[in-house]
C-alpha atoms as a PDB file:
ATOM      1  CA  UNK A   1      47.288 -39.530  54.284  1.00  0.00           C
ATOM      2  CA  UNK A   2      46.745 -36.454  52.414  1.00  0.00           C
ATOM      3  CA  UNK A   3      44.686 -33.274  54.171  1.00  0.00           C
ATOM      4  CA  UNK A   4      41.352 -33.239  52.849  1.00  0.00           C
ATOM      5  CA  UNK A   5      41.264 -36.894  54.288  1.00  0.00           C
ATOM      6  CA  UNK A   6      42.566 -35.847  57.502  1.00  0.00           C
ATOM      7  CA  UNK A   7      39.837 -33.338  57.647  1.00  0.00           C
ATOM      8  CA  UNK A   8      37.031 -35.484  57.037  1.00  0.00           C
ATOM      9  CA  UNK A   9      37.985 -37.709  59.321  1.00  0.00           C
ATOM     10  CA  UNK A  10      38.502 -35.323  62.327  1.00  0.00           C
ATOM     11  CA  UNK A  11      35.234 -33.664  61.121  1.00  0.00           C
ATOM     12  CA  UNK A  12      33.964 -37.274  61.538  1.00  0.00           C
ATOM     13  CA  UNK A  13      34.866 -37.790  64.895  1.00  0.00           C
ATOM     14  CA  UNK A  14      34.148 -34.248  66.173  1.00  0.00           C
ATOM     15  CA  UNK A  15      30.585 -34.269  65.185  1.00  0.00           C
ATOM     16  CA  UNK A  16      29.738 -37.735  65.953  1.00  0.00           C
ATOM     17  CA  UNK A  17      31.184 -37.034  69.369  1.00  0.00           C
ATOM     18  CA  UNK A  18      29.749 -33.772  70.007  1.00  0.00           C
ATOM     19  CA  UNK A  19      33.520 -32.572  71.298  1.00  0.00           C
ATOM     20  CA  UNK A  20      34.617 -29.395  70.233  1.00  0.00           C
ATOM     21  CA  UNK A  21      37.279 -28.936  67.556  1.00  0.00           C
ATOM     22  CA  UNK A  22      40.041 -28.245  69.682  1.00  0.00           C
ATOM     23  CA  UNK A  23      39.380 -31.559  71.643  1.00  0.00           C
ATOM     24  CA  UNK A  24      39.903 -33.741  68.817  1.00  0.00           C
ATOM     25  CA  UNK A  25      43.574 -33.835  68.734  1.00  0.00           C
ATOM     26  CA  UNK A  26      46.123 -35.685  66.070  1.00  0.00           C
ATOM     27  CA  UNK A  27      48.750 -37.508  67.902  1.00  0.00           C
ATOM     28  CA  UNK A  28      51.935 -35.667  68.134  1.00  0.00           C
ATOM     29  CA  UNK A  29      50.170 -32.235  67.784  1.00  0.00           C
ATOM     30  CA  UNK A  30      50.372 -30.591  71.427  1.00  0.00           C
ATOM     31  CA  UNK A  31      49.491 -28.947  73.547  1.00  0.00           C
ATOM     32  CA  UNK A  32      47.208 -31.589  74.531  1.00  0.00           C
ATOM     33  CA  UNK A  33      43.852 -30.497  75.641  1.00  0.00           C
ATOM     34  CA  UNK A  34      42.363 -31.118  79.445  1.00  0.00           C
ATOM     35  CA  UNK A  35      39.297 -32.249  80.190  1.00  0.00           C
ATOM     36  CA  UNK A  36      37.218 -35.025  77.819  1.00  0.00           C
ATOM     37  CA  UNK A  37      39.239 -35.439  74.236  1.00  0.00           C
ATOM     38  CA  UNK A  38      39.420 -37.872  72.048  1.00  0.00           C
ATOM     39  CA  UNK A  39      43.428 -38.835  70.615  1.00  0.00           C
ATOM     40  CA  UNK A  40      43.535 -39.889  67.000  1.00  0.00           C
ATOM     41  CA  UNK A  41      46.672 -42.074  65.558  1.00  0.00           C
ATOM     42  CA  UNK A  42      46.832 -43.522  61.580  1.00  0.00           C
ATOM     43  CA  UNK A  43      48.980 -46.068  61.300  1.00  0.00           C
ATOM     44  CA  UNK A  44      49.458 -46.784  57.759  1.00  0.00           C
ATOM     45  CA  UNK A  45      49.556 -50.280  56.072  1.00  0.00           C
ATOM     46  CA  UNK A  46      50.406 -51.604  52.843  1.00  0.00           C
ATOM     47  CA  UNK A  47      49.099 -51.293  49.654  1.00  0.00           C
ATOM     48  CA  UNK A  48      45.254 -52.439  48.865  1.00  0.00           C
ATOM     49  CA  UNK A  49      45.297 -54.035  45.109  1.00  0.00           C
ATOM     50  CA  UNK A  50      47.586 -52.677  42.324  1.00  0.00           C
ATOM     51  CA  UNK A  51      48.095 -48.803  41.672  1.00  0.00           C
ATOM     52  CA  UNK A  52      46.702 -47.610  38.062  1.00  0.00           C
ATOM     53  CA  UNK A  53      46.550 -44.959  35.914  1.00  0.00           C
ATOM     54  CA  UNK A  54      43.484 -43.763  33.327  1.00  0.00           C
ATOM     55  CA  UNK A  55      44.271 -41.625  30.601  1.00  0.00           C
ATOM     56  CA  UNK A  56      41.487 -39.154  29.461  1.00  0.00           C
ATOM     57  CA  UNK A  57      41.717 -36.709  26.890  1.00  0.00           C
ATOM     58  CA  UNK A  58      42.441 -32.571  28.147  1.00  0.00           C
ATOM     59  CA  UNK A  59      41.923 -29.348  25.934  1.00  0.00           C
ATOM     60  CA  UNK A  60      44.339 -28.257  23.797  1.00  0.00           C
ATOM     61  CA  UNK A  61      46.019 -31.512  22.394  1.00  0.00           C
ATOM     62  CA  UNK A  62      46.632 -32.980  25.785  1.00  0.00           C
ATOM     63  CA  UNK A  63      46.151 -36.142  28.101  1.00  0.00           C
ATOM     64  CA  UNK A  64      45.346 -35.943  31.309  1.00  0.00           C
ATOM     65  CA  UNK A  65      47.129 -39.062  33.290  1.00  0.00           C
ATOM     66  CA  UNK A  66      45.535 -40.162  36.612  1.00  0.00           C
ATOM     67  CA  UNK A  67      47.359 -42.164  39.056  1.00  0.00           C
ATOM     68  CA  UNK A  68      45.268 -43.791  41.654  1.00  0.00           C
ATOM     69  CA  UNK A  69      45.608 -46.072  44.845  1.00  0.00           C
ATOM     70  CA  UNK A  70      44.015 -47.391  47.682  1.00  0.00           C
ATOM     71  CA  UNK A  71      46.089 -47.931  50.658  1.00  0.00           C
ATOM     72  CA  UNK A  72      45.101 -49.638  53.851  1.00  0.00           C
ATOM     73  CA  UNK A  73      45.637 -47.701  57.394  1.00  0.00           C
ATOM     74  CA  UNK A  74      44.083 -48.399  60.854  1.00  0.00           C
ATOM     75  CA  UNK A  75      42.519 -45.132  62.684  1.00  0.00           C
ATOM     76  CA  UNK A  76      42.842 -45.379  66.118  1.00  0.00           C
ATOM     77  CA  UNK A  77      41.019 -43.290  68.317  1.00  0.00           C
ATOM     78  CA  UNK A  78      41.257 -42.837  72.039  1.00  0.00           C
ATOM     79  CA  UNK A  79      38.845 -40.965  74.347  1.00  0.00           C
ATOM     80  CA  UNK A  80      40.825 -39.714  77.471  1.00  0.00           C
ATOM     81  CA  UNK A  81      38.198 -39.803  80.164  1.00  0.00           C
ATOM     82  CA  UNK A  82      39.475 -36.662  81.700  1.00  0.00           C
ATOM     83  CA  UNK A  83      37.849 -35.696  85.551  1.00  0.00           C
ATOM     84  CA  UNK A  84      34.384 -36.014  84.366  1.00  0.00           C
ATOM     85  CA  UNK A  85      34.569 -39.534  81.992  1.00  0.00           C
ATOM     86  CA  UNK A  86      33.766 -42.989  83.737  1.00  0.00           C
ATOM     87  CA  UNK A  87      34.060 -46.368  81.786  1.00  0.00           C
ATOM     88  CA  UNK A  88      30.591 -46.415  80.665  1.00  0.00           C
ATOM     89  CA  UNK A  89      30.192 -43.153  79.229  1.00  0.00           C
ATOM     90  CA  UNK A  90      33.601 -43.107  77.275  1.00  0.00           C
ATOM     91  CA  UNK A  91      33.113 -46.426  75.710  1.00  0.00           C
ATOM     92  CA  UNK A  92      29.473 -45.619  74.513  1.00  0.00           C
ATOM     93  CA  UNK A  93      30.794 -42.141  73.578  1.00  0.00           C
ATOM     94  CA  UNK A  94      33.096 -44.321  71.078  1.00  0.00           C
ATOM     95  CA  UNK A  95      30.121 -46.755  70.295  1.00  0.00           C
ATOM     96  CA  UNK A  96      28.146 -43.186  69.125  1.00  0.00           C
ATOM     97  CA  UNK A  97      31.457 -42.308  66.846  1.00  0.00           C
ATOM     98  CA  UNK A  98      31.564 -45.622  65.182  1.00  0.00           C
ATOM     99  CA  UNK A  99      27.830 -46.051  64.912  1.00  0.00           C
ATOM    100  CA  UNK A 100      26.880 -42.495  63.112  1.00  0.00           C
ATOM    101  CA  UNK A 101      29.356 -43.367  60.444  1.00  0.00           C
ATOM    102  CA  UNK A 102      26.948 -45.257  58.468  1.00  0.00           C
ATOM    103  CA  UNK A 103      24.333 -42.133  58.349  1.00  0.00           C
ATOM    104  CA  UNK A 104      24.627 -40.602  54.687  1.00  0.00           C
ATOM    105  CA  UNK A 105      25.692 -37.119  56.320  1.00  0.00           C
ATOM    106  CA  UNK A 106      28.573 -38.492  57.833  1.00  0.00           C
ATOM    107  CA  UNK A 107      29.669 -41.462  55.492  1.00  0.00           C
ATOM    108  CA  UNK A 108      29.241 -39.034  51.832  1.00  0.00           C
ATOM    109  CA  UNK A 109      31.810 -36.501  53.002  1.00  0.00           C
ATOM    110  CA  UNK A 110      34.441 -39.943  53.750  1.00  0.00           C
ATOM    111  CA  UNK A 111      33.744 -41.158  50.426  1.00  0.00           C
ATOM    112  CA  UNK A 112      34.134 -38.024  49.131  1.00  0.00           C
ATOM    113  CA  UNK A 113      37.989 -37.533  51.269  1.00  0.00           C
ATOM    114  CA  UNK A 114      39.016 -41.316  49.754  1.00  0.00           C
ATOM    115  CA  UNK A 115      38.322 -42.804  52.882  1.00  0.00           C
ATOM    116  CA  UNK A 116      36.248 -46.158  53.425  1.00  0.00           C
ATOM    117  CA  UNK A 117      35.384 -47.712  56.507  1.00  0.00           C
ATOM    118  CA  UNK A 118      36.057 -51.274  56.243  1.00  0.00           C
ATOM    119  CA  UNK A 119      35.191 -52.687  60.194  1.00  0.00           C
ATOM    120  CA  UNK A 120      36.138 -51.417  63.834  1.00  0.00           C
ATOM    121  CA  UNK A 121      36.980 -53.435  66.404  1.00  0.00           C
ATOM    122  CA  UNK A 122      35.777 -53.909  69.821  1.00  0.00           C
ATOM    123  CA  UNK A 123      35.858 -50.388  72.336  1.00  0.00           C
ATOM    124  CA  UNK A 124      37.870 -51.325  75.151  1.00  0.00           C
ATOM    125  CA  UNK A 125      38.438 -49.557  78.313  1.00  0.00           C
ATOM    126  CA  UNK A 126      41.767 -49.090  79.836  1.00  0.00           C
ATOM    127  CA  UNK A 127      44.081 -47.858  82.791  1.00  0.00           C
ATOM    128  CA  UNK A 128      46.746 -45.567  81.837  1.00  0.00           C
ATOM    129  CA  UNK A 129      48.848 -42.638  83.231  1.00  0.00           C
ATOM    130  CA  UNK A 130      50.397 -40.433  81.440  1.00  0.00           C
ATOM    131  CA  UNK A 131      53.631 -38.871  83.123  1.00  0.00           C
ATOM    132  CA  UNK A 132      51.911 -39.817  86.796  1.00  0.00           C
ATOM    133  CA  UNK A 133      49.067 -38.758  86.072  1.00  0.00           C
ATOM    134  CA  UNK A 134      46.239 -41.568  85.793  1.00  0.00           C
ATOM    135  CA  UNK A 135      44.216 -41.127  82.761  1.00  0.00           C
ATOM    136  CA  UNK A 136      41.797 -43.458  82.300  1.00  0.00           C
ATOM    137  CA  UNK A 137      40.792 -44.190  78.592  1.00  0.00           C
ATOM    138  CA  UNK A 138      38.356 -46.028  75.804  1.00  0.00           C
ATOM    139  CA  UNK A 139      40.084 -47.015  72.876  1.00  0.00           C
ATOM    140  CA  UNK A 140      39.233 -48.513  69.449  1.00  0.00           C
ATOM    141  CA  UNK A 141      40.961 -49.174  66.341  1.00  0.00           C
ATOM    142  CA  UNK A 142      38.951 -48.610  63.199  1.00  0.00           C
ATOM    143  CA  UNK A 143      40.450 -49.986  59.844  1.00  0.00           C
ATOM    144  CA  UNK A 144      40.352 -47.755  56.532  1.00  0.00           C
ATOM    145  CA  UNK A 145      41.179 -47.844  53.219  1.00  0.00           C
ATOM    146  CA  UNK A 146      42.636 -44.167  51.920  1.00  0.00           C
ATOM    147  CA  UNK A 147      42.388 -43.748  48.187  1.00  0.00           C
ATOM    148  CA  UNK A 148      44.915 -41.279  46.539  1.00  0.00           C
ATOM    149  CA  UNK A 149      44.922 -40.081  42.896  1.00  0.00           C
ATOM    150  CA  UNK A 150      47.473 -37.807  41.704  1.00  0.00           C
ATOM    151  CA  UNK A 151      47.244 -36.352  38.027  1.00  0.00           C
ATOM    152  CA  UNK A 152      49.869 -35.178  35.111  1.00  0.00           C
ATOM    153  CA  UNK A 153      49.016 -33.373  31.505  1.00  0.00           C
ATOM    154  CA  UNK A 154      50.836 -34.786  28.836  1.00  0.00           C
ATOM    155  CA  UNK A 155      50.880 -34.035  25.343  1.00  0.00           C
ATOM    156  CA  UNK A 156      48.454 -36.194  22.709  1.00  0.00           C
ATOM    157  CA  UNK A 157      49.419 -37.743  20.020  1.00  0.00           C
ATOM    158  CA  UNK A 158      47.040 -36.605  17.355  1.00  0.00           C
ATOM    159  CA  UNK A 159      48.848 -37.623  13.816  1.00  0.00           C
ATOM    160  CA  UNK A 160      51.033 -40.998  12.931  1.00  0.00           C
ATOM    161  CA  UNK A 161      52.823 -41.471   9.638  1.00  0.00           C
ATOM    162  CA  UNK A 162      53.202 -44.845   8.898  1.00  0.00           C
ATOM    163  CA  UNK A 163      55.999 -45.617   6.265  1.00  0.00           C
ATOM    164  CA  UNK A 164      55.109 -48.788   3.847  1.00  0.00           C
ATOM    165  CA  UNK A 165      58.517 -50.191   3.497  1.00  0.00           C
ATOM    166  CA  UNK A 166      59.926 -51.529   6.445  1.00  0.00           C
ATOM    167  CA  UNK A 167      63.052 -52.629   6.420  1.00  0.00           C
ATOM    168  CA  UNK A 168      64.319 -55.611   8.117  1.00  0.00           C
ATOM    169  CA  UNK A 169      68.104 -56.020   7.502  1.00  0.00           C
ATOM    170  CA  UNK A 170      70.134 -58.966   6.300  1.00  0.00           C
ATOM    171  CA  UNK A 171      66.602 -61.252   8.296  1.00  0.00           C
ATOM    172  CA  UNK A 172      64.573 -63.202   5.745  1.00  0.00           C
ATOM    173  CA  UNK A 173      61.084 -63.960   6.500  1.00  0.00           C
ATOM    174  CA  UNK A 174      59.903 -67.483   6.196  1.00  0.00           C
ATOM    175  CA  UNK A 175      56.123 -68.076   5.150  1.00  0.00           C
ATOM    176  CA  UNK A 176      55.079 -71.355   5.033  1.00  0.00           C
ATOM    177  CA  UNK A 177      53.188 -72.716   1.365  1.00  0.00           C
ATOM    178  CA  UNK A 178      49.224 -73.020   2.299  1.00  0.00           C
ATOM    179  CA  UNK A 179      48.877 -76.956   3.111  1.00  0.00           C
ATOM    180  CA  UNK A 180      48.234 -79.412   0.046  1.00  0.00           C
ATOM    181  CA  UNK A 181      44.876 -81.194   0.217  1.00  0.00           C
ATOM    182  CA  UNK A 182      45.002 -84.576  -1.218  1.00  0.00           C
END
């Protein structure tokens, strides 16, 4: 997943949720905050249709190439209750995530990133500890499709000389006599 995608999401999640920034946390980035946050984890799939490439023409002789792709991936996001957090107010903190995705001021900048929101599934509450701590949490997974598009310039081709007589070795070409109407 590229950066400006990672940004929109986390932009996403932050303002739906009314967190701040620094409690909307990628996985493996620590410190970890305390309090209410909410974890996010991609976990990327395979490949959505075929890649392609469009070829448009550039200044100065060129092409420009464009490579694109859509790729599926699953966005999972947990909200770590923290002291304050019961099972109610997590899950419907989640709901309020997934729901203000469809409002234009929140779905434009995904489309925008490359990212489209396929489906969610069901917010479900759950018991964990981390180390021995208990850390009670609401969890959803959220499944995406991430376009990329990656461009090259390459040089036109603006003239081709076609020579009349090609030659075809020792091969003899056989053309058949026009039928014979009777």
């Amino acid at each position: 997943m590229n950066a400006t995608a990672e940004d929109a999401i986390h932009d996403w999640v932050r303002l739906a949720s009314g967190l701040a920034a620094e409690q909307i946390v990628w996985e493996g980035r620590h410190p970890y905050p305390t309090g209410a946050w909410i974890l996010m984890r991609v976990d990327a799939g395979g490949g959505f249709g075929r890649p392609w490439v469009d070829r448009t023409a550039a200044a100065e002789d060129n092409v420009l190439y464009t490579a694109r792709s859509v790729r599926r991936a699953t966005l999972q996001l947990q909200l770590i209750a923290g002291e304050e957090g019961g099972e109610a107010s997590c899950i419907a903190l989640l709901e309020q995530v997934i729901g203000k995705r469809h409002l234009p001021s929140f779905a434009e900048p995904l489309k925008l990133a490359g990212v489209g929101v396929l489906t969610e599934g069901a917010v479900e509450w759950r018991q964990a500890t981390r180390g021995s701590a208990f850390e009670p949490r609401a969890v959803v997974d959220i499944y995406l499709t991430l376009g990329s598009e990656f461009t090259e310039l390459g040089p036109a081709i603006k003239h081709v000389e076609v020579e009349g007589n090609v030659g075809l070795g020792d091969e003899t070409i056989w053309v058949p006599d026009a039928p014979v109407e009777t």
